[in-house]
N, C-alpha and C. Protein backbone atom coordinates (compact mmCIF):
# COMPACT_ATOMS: atom_id res chain seq x y z
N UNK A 1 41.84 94.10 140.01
CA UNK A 1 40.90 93.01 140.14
C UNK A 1 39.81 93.18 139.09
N UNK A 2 39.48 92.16 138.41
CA UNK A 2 38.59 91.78 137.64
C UNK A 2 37.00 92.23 138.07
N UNK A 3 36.22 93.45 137.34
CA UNK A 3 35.21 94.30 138.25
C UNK A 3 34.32 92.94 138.28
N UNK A 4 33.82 91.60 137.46
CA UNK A 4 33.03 90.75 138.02
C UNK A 4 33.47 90.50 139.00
N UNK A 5 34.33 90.20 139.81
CA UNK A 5 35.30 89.12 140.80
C UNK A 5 34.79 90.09 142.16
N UNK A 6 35.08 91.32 142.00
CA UNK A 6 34.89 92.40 143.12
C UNK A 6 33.57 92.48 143.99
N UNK A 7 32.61 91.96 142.79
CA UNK A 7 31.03 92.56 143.34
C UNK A 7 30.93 90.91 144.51
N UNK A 8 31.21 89.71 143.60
CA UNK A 8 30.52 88.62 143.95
C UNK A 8 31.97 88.09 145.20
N UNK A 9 33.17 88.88 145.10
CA UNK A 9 33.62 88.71 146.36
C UNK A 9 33.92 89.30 147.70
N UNK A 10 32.78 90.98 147.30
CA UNK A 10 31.99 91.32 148.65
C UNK A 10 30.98 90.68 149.21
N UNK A 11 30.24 89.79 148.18
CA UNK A 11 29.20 89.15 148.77
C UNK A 11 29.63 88.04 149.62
N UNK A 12 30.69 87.65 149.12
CA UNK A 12 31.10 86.41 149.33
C UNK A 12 31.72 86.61 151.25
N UNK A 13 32.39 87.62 151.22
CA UNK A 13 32.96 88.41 152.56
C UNK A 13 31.59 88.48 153.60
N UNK A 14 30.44 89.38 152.77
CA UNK A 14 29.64 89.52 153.54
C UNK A 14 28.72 88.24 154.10
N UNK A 15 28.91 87.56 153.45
CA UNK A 15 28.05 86.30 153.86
C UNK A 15 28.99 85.42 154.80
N UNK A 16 29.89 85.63 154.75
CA UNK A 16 31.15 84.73 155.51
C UNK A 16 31.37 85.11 156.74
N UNK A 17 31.68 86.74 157.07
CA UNK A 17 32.32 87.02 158.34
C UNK A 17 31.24 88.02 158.68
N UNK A 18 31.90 88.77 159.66
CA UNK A 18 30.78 89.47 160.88
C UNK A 18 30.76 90.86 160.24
N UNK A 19 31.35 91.20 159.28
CA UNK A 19 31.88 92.70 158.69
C UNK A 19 30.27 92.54 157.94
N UNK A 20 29.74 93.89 157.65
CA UNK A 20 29.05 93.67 157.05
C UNK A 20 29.49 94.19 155.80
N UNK A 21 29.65 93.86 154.63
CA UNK A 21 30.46 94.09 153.61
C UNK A 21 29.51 94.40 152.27
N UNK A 22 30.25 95.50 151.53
CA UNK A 22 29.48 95.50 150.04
C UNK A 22 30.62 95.98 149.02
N UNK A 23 30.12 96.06 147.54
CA UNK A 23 30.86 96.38 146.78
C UNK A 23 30.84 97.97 147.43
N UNK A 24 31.81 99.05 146.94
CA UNK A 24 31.73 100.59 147.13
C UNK A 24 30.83 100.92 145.95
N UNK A 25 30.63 102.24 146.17
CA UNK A 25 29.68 102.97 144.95
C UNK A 25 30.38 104.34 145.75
N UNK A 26 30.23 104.90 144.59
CA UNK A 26 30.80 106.35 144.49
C UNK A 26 29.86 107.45 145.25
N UNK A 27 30.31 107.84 146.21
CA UNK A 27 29.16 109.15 147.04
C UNK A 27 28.70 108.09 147.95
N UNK A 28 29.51 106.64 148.66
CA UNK A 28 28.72 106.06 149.51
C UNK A 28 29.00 106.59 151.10
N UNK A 29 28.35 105.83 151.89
CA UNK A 29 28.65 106.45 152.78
C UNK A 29 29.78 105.63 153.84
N UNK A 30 30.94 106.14 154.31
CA UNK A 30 31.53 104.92 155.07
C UNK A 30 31.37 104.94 156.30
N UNK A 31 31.18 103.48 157.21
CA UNK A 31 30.72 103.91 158.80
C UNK A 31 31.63 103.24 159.29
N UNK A 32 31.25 103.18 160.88
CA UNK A 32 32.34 101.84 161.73
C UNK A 32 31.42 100.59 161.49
N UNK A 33 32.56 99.65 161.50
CA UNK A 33 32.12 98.47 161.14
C UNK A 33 32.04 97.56 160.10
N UNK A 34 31.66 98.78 159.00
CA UNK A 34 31.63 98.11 157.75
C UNK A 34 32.76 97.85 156.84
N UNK A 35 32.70 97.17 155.85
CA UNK A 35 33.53 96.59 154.74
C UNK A 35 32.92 97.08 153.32
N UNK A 36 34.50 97.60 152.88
CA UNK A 36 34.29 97.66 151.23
C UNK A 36 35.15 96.82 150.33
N UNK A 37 34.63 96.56 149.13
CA UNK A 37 35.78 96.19 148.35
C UNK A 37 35.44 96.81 147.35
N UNK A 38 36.98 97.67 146.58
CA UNK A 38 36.70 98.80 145.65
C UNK A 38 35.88 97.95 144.03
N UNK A 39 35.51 98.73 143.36
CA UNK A 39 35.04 97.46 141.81
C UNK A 39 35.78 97.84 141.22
N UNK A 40 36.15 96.68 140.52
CA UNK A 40 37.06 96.07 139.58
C UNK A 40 37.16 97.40 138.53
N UNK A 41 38.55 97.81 138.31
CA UNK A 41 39.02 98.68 137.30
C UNK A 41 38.84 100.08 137.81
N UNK A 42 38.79 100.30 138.90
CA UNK A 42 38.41 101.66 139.74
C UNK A 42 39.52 102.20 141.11
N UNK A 43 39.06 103.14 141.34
CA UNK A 43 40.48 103.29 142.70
C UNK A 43 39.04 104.07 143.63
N UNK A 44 39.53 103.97 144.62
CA UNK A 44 38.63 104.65 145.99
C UNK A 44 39.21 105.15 146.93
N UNK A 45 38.61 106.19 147.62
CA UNK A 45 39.24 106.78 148.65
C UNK A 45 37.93 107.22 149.56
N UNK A 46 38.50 107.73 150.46
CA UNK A 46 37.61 108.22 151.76
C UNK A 46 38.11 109.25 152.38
N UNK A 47 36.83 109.95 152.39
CA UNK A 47 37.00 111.42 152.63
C UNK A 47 36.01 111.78 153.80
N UNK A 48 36.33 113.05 154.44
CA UNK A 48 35.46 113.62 155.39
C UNK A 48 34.36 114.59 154.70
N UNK A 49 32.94 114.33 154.83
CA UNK A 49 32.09 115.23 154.23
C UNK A 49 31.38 115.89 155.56
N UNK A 50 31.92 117.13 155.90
CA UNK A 50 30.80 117.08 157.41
C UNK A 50 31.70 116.56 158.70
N UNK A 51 30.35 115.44 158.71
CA UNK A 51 30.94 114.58 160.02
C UNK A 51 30.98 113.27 159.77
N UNK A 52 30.75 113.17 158.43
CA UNK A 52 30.41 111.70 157.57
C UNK A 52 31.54 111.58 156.70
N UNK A 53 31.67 109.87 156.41
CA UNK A 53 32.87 109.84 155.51
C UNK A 53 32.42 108.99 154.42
N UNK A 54 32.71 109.56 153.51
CA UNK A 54 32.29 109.45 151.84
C UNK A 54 32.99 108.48 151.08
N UNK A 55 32.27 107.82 150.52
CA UNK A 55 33.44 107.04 149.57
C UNK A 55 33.64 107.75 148.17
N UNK A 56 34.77 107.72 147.66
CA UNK A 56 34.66 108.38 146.19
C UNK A 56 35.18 107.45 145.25
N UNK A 57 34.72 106.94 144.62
CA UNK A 57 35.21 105.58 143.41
C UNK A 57 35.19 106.37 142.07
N UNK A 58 36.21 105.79 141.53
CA UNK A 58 36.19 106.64 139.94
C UNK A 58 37.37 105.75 139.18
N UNK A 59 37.29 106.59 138.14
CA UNK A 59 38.62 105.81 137.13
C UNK A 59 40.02 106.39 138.04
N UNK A 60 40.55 105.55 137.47
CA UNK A 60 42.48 105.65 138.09
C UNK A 60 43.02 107.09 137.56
N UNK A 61 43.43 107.73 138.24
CA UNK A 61 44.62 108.73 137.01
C UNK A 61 45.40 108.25 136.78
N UNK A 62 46.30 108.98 135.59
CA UNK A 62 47.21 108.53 134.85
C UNK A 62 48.98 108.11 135.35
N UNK A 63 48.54 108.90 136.87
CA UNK A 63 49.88 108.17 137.71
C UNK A 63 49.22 107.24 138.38
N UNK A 64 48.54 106.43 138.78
CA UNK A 64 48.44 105.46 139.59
C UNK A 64 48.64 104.33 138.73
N UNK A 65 49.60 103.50 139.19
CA UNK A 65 50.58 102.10 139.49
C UNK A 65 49.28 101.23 139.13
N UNK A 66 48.90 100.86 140.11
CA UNK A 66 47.70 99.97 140.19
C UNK A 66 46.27 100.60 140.28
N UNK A 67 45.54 99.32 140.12
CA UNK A 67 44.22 99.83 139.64
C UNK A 67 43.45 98.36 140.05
N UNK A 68 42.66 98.77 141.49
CA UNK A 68 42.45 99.38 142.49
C UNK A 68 43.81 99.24 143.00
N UNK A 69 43.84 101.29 143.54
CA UNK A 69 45.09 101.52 144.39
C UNK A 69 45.44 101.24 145.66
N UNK A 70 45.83 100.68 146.41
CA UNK A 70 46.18 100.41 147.72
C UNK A 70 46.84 102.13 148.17
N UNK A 71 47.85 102.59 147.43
CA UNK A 71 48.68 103.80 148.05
C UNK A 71 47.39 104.94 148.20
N UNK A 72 46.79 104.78 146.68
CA UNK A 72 45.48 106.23 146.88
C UNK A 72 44.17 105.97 147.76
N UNK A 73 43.75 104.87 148.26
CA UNK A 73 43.21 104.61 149.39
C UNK A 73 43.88 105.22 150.58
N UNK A 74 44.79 104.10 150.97
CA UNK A 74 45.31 104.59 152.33
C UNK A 74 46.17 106.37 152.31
N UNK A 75 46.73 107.13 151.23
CA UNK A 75 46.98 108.37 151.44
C UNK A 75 45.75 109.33 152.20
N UNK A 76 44.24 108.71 151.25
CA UNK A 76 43.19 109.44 151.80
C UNK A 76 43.00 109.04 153.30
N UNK A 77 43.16 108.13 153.53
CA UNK A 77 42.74 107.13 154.93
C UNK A 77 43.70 108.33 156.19
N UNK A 78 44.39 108.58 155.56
CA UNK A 78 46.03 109.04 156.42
C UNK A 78 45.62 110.80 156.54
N UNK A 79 44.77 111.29 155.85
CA UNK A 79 44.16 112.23 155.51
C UNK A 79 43.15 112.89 156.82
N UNK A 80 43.16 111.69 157.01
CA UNK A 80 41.60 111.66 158.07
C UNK A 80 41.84 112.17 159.74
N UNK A 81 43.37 111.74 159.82
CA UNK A 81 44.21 111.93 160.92
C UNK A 81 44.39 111.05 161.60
N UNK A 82 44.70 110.58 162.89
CA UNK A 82 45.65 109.78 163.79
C UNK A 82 45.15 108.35 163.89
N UNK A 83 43.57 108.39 163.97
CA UNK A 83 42.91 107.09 164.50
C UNK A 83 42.59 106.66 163.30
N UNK A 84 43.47 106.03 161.95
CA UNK A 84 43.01 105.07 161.17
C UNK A 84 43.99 103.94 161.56
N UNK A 85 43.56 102.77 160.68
CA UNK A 85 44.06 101.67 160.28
C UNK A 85 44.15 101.54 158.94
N UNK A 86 45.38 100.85 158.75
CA UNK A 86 45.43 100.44 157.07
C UNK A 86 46.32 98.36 157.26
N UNK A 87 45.36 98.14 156.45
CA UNK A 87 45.93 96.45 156.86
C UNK A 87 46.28 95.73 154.93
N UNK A 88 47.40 95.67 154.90
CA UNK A 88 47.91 95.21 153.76
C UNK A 88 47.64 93.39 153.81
N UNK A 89 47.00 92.72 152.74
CA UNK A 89 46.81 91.42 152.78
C UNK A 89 47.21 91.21 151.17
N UNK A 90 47.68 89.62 151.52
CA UNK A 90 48.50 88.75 149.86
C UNK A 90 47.74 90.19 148.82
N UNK A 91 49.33 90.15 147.99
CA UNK A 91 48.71 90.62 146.89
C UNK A 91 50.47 90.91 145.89
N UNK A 92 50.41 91.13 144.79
CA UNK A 92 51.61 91.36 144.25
C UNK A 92 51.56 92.78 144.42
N UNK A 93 53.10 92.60 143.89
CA UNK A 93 53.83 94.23 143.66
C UNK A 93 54.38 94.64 145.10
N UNK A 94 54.02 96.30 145.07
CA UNK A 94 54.68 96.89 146.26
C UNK A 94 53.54 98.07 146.41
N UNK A 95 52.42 97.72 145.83
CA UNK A 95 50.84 98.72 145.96
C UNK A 95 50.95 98.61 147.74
N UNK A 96 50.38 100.08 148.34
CA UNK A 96 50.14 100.37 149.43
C UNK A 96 51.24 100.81 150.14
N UNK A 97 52.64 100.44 150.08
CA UNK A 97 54.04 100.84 150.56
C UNK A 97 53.91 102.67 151.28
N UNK A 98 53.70 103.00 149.70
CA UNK A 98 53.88 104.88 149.99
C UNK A 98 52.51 104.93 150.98
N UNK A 99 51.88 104.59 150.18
CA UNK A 99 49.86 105.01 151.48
C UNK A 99 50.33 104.68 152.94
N UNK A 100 51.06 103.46 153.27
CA UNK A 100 51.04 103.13 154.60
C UNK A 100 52.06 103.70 155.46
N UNK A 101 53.00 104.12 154.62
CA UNK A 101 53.94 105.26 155.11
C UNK A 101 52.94 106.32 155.75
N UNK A 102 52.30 106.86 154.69
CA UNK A 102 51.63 108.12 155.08
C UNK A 102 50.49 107.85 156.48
N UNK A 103 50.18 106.78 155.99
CA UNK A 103 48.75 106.78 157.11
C UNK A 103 50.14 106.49 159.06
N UNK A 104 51.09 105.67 158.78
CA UNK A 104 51.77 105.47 160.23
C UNK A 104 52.84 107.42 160.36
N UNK A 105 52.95 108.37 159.10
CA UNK A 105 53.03 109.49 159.52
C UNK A 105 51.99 110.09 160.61
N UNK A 106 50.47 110.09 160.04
CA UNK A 106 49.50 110.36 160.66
C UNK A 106 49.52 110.31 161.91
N UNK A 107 49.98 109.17 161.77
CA UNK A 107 49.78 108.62 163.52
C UNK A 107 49.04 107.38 163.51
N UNK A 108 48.81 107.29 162.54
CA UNK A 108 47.82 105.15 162.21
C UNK A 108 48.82 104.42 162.61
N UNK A 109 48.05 103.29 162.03
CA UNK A 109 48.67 102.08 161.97
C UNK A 109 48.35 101.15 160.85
N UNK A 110 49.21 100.63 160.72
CA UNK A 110 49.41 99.42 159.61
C UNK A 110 49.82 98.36 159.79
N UNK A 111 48.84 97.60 159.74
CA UNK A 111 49.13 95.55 159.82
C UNK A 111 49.34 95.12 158.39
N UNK A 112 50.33 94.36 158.55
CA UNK A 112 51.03 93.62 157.38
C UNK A 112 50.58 92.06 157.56
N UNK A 113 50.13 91.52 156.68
CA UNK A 113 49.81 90.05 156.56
C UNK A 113 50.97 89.05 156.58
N UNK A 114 51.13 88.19 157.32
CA UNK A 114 52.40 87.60 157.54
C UNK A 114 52.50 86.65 156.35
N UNK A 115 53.71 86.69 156.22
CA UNK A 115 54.73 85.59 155.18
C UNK A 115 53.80 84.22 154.90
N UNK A 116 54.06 83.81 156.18
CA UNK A 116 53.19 82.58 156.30
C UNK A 116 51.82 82.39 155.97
N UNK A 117 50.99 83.34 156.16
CA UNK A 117 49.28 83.21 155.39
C UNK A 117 49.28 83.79 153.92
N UNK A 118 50.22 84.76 153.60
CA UNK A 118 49.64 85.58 152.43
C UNK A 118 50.00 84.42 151.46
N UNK A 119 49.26 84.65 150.54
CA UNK A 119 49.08 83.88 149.25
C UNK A 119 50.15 84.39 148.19
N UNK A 120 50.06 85.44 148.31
CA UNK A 120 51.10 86.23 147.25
C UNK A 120 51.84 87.20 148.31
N UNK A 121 52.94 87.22 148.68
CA UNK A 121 53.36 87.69 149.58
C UNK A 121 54.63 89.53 148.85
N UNK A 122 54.17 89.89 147.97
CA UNK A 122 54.59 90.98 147.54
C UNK A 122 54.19 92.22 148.26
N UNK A 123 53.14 92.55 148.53
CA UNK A 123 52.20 93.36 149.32
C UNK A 123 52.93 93.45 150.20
N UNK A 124 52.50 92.39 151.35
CA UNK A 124 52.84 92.16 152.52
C UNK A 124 54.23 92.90 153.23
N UNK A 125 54.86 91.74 152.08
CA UNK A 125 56.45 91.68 152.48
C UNK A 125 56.92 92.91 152.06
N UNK A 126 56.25 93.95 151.20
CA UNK A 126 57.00 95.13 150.85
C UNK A 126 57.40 96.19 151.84
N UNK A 127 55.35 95.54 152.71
CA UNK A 127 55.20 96.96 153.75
C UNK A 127 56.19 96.65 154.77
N UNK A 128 56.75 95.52 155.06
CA UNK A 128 57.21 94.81 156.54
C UNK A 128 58.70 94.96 156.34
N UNK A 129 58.95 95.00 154.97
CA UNK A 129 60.40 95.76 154.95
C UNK A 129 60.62 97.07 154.95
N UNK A 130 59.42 97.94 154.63
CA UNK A 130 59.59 99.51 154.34
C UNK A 130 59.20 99.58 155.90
N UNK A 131 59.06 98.53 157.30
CA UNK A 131 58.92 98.52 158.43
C UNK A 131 56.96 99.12 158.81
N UNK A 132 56.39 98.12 157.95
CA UNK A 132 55.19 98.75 157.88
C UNK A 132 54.33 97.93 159.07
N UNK A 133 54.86 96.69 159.54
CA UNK A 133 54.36 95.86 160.06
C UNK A 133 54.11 96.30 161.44
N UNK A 134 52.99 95.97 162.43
CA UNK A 134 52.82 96.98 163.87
C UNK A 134 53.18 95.35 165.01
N UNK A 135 54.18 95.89 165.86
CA UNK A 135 54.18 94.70 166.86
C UNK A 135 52.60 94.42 167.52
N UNK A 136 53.19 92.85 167.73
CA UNK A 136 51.99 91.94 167.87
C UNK A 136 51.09 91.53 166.91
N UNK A 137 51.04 92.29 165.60
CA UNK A 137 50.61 91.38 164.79
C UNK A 137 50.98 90.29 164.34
N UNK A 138 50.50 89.01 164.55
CA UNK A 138 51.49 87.95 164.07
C UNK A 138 50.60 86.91 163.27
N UNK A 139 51.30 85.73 162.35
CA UNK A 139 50.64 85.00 161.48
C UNK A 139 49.71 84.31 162.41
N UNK A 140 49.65 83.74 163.36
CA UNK A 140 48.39 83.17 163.81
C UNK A 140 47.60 84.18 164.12
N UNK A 141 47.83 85.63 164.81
CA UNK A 141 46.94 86.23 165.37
C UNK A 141 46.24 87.46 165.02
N UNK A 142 46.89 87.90 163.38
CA UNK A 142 46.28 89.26 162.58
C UNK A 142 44.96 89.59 163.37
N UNK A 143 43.85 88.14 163.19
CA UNK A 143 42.47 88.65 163.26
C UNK A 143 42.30 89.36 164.69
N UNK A 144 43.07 88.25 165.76
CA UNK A 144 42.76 88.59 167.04
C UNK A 144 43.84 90.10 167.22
N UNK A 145 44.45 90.53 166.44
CA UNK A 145 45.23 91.96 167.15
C UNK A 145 44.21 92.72 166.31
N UNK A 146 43.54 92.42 165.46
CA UNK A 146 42.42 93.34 164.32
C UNK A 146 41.55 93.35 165.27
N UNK A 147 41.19 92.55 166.07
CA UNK A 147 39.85 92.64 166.87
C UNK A 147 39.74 93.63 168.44
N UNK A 148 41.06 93.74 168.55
CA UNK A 148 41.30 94.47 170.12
C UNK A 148 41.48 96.18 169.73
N UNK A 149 41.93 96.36 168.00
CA UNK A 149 41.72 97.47 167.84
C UNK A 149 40.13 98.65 168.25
């Protein structure tokens, strides 16, 4: 994603829905509740510092696929142990596939954006064939099975 597009479409999130949302910054801090979206030309992950969880934003290495990574997010996410979530929405390619493997090893879970809403349905459809998709999530009701989590 385009790093202008990133900043002004956390704002755009945060002004819209109940998440309170920002761009990430590197050494931030992550809580419940909140929303990130990584900046443009960067990859992020989340880590345990303590009892606090850290964001770490930086340049891509030289194996990562995409840029922002979906797989090097959610590997860290999966990192954390049993009680994450990882939720794949429209996007091309097959970014997040391996991460969401790892995070439903953990013991997570992973919601796949249905056929029917995603815009670009590569993402989606990659995780829901690699069986990434969690029953009861469904195209009318992502938000409402996101919300009972």
């Amino acid at each position: 994603m385009p790093d202008k597009f990133t900043r002004t479409f956390a704002e755009r999130l945060d002004k819209r829905g109940p998440v309170k949302t920002a761009e990430a910054a590197d050494g931030g801090r992550g809580g419940d509740g909140d929303g990130f979206v990584c900046p443009g030309r960067k990859c992020m992950e989340l880590v345990r510092d303590g009892i606090e969880l850290k964001l770490l934003v930086g340049p891509p290495a030289s194996h990562d696929r995409y840029v922002p990574s979906a797989d090097k997010l959610f590997k860290s996410v999966a990192a954390l142990g049993p009680h994450c979530v990882g939720v794949i929405l429209t996007g091309m390619g097959d970014d997040g596939v391996e991460g969401a493997k790892a995070i439903r090893d953990a013991g997570g879970i992973i919601i796949a954006e249905s056929q029917e809403t995603a815009v670009v349905n590569g993402m989606p459809g990659a995780a829901v064939r690699a069986g990434g998709r969690e029953p009861g999530a469904s195209s009318a009701g992502d938000r409402h099975y996101l919300a009972k989590l």
